[in-house]
N, C-alpha and C. Protein backbone atom coordinates (compact mmCIF):
# COMPACT_ATOMS: atom_id res chain seq x y z
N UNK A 1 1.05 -8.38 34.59
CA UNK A 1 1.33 -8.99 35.84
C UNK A 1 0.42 -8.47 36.94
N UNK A 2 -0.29 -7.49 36.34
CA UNK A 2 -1.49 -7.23 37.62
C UNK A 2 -2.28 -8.74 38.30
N UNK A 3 -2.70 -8.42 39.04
CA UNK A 3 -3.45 -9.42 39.84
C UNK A 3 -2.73 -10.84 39.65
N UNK A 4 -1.39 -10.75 40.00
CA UNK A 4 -0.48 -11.99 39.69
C UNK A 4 -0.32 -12.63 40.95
N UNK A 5 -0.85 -12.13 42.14
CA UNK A 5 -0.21 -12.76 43.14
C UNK A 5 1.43 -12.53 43.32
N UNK A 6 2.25 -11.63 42.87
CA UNK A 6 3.54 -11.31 42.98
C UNK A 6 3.64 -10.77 44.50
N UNK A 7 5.00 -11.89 44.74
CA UNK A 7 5.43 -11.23 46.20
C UNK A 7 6.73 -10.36 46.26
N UNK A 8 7.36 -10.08 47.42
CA UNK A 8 8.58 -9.45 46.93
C UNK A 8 8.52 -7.90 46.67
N UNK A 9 9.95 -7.58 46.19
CA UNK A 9 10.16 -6.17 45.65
C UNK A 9 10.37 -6.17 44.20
N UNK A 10 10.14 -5.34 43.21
CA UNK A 10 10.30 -4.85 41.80
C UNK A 10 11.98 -5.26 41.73
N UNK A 11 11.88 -6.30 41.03
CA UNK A 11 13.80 -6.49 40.72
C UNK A 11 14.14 -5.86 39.90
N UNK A 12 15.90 -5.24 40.25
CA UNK A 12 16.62 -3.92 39.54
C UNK A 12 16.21 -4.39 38.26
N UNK A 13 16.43 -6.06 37.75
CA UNK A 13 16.55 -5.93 36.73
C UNK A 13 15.81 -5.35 35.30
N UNK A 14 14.45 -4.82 35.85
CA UNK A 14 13.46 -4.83 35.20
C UNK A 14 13.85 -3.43 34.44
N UNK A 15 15.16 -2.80 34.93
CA UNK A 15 15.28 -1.03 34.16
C UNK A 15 16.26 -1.66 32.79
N UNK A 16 16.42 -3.00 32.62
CA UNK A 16 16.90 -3.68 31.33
C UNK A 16 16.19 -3.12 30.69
N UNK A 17 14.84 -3.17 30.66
CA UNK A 17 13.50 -3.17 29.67
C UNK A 17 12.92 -2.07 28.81
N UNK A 18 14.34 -1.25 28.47
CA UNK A 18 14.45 -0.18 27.88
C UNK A 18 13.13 0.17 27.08
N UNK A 19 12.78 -0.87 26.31
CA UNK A 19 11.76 -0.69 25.23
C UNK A 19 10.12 -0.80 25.96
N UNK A 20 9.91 -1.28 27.34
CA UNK A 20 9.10 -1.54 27.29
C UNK A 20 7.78 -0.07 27.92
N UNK A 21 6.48 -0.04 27.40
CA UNK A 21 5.91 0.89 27.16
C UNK A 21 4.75 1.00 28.35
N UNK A 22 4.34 -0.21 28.77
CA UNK A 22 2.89 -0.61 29.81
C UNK A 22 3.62 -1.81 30.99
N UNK A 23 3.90 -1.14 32.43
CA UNK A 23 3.99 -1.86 33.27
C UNK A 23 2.79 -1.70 34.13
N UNK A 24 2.03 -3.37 34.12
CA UNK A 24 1.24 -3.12 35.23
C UNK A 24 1.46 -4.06 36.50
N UNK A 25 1.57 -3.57 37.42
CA UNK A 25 1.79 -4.84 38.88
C UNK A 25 0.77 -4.09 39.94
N UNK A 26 -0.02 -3.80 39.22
CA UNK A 26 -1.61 -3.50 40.35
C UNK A 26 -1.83 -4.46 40.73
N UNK A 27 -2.74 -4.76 42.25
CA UNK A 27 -3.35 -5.69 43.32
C UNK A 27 -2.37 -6.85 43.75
N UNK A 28 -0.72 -7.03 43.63
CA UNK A 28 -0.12 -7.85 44.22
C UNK A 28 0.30 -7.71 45.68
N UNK A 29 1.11 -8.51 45.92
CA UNK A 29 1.33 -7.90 46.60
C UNK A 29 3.41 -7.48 47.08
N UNK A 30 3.55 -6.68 46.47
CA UNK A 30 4.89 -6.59 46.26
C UNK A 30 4.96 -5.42 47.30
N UNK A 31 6.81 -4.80 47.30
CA UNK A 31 6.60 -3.89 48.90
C UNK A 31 8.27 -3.76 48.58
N UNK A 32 8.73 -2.82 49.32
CA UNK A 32 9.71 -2.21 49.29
C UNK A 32 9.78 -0.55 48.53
N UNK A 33 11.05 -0.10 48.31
CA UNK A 33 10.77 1.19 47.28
C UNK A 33 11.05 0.71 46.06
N UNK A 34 10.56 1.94 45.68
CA UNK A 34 11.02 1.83 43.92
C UNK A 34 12.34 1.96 43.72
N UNK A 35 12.80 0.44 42.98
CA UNK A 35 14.30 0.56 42.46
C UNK A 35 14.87 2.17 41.53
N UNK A 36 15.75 2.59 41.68
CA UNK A 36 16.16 3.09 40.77
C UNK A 36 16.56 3.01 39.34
N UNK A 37 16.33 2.20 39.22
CA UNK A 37 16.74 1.15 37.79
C UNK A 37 15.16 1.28 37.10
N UNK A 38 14.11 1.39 37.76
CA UNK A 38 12.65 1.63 37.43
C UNK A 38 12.48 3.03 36.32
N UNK A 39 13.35 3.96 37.04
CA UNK A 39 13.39 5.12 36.09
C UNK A 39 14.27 5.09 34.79
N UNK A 40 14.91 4.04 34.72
CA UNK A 40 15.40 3.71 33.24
C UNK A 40 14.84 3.67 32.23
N UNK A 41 13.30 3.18 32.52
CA UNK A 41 12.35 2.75 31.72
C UNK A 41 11.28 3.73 30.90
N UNK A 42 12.05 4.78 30.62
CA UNK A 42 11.85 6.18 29.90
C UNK A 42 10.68 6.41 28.75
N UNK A 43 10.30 5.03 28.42
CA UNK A 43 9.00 4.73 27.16
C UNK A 43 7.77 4.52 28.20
N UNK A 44 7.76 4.44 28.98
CA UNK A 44 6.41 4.58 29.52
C UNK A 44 5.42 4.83 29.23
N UNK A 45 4.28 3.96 29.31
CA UNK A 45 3.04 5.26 28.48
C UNK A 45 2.13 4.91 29.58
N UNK A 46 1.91 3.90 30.50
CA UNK A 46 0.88 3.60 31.69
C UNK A 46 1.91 2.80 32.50
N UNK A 47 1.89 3.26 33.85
CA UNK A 47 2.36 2.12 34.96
C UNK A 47 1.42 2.47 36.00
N UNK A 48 0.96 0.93 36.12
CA UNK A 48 -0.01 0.78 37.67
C UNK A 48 0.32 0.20 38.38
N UNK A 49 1.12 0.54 40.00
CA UNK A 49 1.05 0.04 40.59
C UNK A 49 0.27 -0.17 42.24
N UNK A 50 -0.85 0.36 41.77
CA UNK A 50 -1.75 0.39 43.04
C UNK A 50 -2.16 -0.87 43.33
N UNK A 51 -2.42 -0.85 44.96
CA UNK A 51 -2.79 -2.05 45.90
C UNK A 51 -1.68 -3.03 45.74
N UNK A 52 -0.52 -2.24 46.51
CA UNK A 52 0.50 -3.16 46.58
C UNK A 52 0.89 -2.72 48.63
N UNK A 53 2.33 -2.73 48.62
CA UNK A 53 2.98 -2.15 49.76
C UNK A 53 3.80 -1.59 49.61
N UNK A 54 4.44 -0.71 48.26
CA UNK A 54 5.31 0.72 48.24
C UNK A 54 5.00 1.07 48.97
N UNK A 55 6.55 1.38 49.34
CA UNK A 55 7.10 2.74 50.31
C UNK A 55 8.09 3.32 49.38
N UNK A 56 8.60 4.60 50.30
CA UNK A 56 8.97 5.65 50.08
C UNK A 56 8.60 7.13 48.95
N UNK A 57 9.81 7.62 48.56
CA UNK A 57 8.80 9.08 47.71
C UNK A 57 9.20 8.31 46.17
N UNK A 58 8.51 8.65 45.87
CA UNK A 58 8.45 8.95 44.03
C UNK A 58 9.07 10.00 43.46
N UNK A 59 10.52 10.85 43.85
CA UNK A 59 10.46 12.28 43.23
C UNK A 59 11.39 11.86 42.18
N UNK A 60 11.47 10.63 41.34
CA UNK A 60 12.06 10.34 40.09
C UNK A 60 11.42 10.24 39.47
N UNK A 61 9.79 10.01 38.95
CA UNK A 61 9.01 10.14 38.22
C UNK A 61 9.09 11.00 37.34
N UNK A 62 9.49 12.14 37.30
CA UNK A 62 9.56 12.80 36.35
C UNK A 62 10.15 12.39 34.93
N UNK A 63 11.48 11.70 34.79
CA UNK A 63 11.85 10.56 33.19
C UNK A 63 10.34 10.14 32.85
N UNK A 64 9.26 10.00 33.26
CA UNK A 64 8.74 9.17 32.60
C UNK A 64 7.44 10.28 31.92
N UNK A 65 8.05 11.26 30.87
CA UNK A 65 6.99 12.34 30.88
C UNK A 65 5.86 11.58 29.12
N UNK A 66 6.12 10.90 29.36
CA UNK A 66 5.52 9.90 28.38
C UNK A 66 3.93 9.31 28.85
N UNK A 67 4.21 9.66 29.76
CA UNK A 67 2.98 9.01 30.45
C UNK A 67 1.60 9.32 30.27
N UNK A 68 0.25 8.08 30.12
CA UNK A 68 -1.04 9.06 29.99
C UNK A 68 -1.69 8.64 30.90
N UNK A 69 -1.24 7.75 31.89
CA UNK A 69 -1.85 6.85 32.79
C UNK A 69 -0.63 6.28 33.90
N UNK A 70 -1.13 7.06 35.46
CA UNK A 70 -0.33 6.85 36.08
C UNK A 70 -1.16 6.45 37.42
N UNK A 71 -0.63 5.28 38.19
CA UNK A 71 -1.94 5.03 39.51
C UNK A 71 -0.68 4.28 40.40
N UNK A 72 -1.15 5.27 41.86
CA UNK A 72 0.00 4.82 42.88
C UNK A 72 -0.54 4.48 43.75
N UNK A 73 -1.66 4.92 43.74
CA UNK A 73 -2.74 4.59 44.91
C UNK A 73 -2.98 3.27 45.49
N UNK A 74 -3.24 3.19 46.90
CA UNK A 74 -3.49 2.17 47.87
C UNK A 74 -2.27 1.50 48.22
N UNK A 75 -1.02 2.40 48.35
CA UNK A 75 0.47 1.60 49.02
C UNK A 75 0.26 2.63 50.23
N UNK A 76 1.54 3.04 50.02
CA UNK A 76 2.54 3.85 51.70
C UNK A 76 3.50 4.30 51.17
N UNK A 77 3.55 4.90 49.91
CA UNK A 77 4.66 6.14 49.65
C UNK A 77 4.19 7.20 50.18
N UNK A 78 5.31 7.88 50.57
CA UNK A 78 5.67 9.35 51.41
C UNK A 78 6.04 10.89 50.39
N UNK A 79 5.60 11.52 51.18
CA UNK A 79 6.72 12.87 50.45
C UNK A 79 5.96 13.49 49.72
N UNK A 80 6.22 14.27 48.83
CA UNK A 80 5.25 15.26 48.13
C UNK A 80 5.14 14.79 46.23
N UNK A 81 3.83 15.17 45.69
CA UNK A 81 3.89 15.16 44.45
C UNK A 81 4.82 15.38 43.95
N UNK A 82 5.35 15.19 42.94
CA UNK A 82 6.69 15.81 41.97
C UNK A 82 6.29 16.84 40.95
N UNK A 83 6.59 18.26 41.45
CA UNK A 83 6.32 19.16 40.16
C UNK A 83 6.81 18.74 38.72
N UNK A 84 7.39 17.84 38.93
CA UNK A 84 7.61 17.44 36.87
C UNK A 84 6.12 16.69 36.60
N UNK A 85 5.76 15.97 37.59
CA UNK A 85 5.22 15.31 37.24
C UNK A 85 3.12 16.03 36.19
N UNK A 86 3.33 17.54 36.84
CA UNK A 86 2.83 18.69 35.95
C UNK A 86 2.98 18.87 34.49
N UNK A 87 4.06 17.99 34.18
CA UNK A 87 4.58 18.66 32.58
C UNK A 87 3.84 17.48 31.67
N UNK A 88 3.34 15.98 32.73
CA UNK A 88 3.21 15.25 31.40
C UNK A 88 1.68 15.24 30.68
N UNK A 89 1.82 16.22 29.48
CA UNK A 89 1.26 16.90 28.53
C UNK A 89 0.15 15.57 28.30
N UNK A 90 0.40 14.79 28.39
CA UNK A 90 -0.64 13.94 27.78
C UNK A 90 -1.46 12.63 28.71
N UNK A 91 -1.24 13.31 30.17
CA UNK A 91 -1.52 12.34 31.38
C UNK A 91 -2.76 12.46 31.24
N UNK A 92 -4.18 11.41 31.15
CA UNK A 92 -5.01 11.11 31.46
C UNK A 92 -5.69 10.74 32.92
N UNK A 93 -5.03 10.09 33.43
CA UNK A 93 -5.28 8.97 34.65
C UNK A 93 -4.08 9.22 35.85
N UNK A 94 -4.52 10.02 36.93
CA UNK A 94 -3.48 10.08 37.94
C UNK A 94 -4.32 9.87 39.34
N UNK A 95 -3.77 8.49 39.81
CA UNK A 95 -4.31 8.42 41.28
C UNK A 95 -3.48 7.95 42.27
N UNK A 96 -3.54 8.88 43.14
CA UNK A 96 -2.81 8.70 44.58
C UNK A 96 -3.15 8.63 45.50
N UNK A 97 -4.36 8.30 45.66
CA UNK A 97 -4.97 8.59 47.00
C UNK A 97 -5.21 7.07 47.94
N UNK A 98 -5.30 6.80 49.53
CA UNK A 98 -4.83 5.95 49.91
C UNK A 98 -3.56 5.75 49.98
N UNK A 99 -2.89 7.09 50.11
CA UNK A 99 -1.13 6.63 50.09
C UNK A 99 -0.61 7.82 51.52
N UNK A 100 0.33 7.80 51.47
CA UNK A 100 1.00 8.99 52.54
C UNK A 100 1.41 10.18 52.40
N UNK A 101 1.05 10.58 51.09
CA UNK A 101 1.61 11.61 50.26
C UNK A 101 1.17 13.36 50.87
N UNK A 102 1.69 14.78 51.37
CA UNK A 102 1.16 15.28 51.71
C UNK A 102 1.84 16.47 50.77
N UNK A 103 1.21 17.74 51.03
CA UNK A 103 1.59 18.99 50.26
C UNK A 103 0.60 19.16 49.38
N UNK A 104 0.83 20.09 48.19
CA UNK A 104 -0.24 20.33 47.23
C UNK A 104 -0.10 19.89 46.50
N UNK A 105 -0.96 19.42 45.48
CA UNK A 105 -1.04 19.30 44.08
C UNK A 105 -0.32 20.30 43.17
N UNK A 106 0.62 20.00 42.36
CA UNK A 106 1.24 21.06 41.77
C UNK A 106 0.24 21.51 40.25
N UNK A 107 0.42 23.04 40.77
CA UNK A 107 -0.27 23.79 39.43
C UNK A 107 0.09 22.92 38.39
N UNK A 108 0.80 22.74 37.43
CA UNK A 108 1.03 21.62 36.41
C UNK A 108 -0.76 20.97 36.25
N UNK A 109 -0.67 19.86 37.57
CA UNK A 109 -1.48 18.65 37.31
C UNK A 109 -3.17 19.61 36.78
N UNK A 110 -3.46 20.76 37.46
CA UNK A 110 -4.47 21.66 37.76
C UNK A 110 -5.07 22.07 36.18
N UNK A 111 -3.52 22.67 35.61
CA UNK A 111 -3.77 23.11 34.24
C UNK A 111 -4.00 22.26 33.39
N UNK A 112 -3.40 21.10 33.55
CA UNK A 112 -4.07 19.82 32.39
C UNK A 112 -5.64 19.16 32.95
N UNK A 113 -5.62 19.58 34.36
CA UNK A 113 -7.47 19.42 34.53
C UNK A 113 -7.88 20.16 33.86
N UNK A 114 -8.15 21.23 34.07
CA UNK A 114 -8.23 22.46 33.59
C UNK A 114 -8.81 23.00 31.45
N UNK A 115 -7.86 22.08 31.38
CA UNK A 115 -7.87 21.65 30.07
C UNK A 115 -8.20 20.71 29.07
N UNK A 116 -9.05 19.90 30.55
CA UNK A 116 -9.51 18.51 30.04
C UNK A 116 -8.87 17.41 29.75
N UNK A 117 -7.23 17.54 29.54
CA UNK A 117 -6.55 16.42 29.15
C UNK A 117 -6.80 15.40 30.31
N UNK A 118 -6.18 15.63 31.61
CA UNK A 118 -6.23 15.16 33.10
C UNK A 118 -7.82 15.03 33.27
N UNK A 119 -8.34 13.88 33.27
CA UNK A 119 -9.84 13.61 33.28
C UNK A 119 -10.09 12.94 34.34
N UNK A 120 -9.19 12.18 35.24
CA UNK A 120 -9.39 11.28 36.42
C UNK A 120 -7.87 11.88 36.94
N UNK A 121 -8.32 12.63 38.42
CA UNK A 121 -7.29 12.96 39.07
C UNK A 121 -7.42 12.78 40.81
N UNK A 122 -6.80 11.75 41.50
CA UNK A 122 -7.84 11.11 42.38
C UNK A 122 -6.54 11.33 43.64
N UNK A 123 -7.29 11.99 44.43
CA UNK A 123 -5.74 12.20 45.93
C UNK A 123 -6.84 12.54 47.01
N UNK A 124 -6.07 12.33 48.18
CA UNK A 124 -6.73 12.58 49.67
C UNK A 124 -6.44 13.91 50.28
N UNK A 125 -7.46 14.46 49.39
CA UNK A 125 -7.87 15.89 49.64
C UNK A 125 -9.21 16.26 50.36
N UNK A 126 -10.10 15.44 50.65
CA UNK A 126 -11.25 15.15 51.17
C UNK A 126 -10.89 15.10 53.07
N UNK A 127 -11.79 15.06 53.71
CA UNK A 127 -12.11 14.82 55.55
C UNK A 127 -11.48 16.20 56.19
N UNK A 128 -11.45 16.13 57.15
CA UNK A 128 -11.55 16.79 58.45
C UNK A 128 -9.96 17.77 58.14
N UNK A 129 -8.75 17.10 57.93
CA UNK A 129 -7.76 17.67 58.21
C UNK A 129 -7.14 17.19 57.04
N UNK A 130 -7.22 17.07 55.52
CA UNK A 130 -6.54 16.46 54.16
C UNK A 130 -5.22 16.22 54.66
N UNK A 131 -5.02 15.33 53.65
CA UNK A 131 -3.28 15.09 53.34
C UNK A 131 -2.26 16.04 52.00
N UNK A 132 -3.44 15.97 51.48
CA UNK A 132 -3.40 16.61 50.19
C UNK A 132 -4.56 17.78 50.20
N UNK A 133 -3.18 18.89 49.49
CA UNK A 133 -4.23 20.17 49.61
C UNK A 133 -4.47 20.33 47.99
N UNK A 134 -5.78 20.04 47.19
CA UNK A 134 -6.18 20.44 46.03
C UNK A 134 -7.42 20.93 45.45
N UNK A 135 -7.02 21.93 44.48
CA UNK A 135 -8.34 22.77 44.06
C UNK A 135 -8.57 22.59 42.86
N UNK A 136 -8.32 21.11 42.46
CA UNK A 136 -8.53 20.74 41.09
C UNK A 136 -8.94 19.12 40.94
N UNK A 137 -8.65 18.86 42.03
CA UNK A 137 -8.97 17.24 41.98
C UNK A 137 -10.24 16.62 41.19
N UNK A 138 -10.32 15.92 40.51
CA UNK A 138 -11.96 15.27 40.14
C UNK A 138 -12.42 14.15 40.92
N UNK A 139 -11.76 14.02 42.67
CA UNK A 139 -12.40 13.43 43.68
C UNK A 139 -11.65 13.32 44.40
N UNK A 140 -11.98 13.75 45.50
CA UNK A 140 -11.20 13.85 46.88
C UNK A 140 -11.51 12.97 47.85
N UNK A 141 -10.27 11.86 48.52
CA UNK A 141 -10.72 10.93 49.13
C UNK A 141 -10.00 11.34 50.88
N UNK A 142 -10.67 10.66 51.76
CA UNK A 142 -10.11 10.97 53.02
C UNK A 142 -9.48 10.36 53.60
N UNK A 143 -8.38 9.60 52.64
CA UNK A 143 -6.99 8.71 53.34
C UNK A 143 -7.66 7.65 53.89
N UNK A 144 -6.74 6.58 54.53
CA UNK A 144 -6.61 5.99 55.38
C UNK A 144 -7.77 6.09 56.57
């Protein structure tokens, strides 16, 4: 459903979708927060939803430690990284940058750079006064 032209918010109903493994709704344009019913969806292995209009924080992300590919980037969520979000052992792809997000990068995300697993790790840690404070990033962008 990327580049679907989707308007609207993510309907509850979609945490039905117990089984399902790859949500993508990148470049629509959808908006509101993330349902709670979103974290139902515990098989995860990639969700993109960058270049939309999310708001609010993400600190339920953590259920989804399945993940190898995660992109939030280019909405208006708030609040800080989620230290779980450190544990998922097999994350490839994490980008947040273009969002509202401030605090540090949690050691977690650092050690799977670190280790090569985390190969694209993309937040607004870059310009004059960051949003994001990180010493591991593999590119630092300067927000908004």
């Amino acid at each position: 459903m990327g580049q679907g032209n989707l308007t609207g918010t993510i309907p509850t109903e979609v945490g039905q979708l117990e089984k399902l493994i790859f949500l993508d709704l990148d470049s629509n344009r959808l908006t509101g927060s993330l349902p709670t019913e979103l974290y139902n969806l515990v098989n995860l292995t990639q969700l993109d939803l960058n270049h939309n209009s999310f708001v609010g924080d993400v600190s339920g992300l953590g259920v989804f430690t399945d993940l190898n590919f995660l992109e939030l980037h280019s909405n208006f969520f708030t609040g800080t990284i989620p230290d779980s979000v450190g544990a998922f052992t097999g994350l490839h792809v994490f980008t947040l940058h273009n969002d509202n997000f401030t605090g540090t990068v949690p050691q977690g995300l650092c050690n799977l750079v670190d280790s090569g697993v985390l190969t694209t790790l993309i937040a607004d840690c870059g310009g004059v006064v960051p949003q994001i404070t990180c010493d591991c990033c593999t590119s630092c962008r300067s927000g908004f």
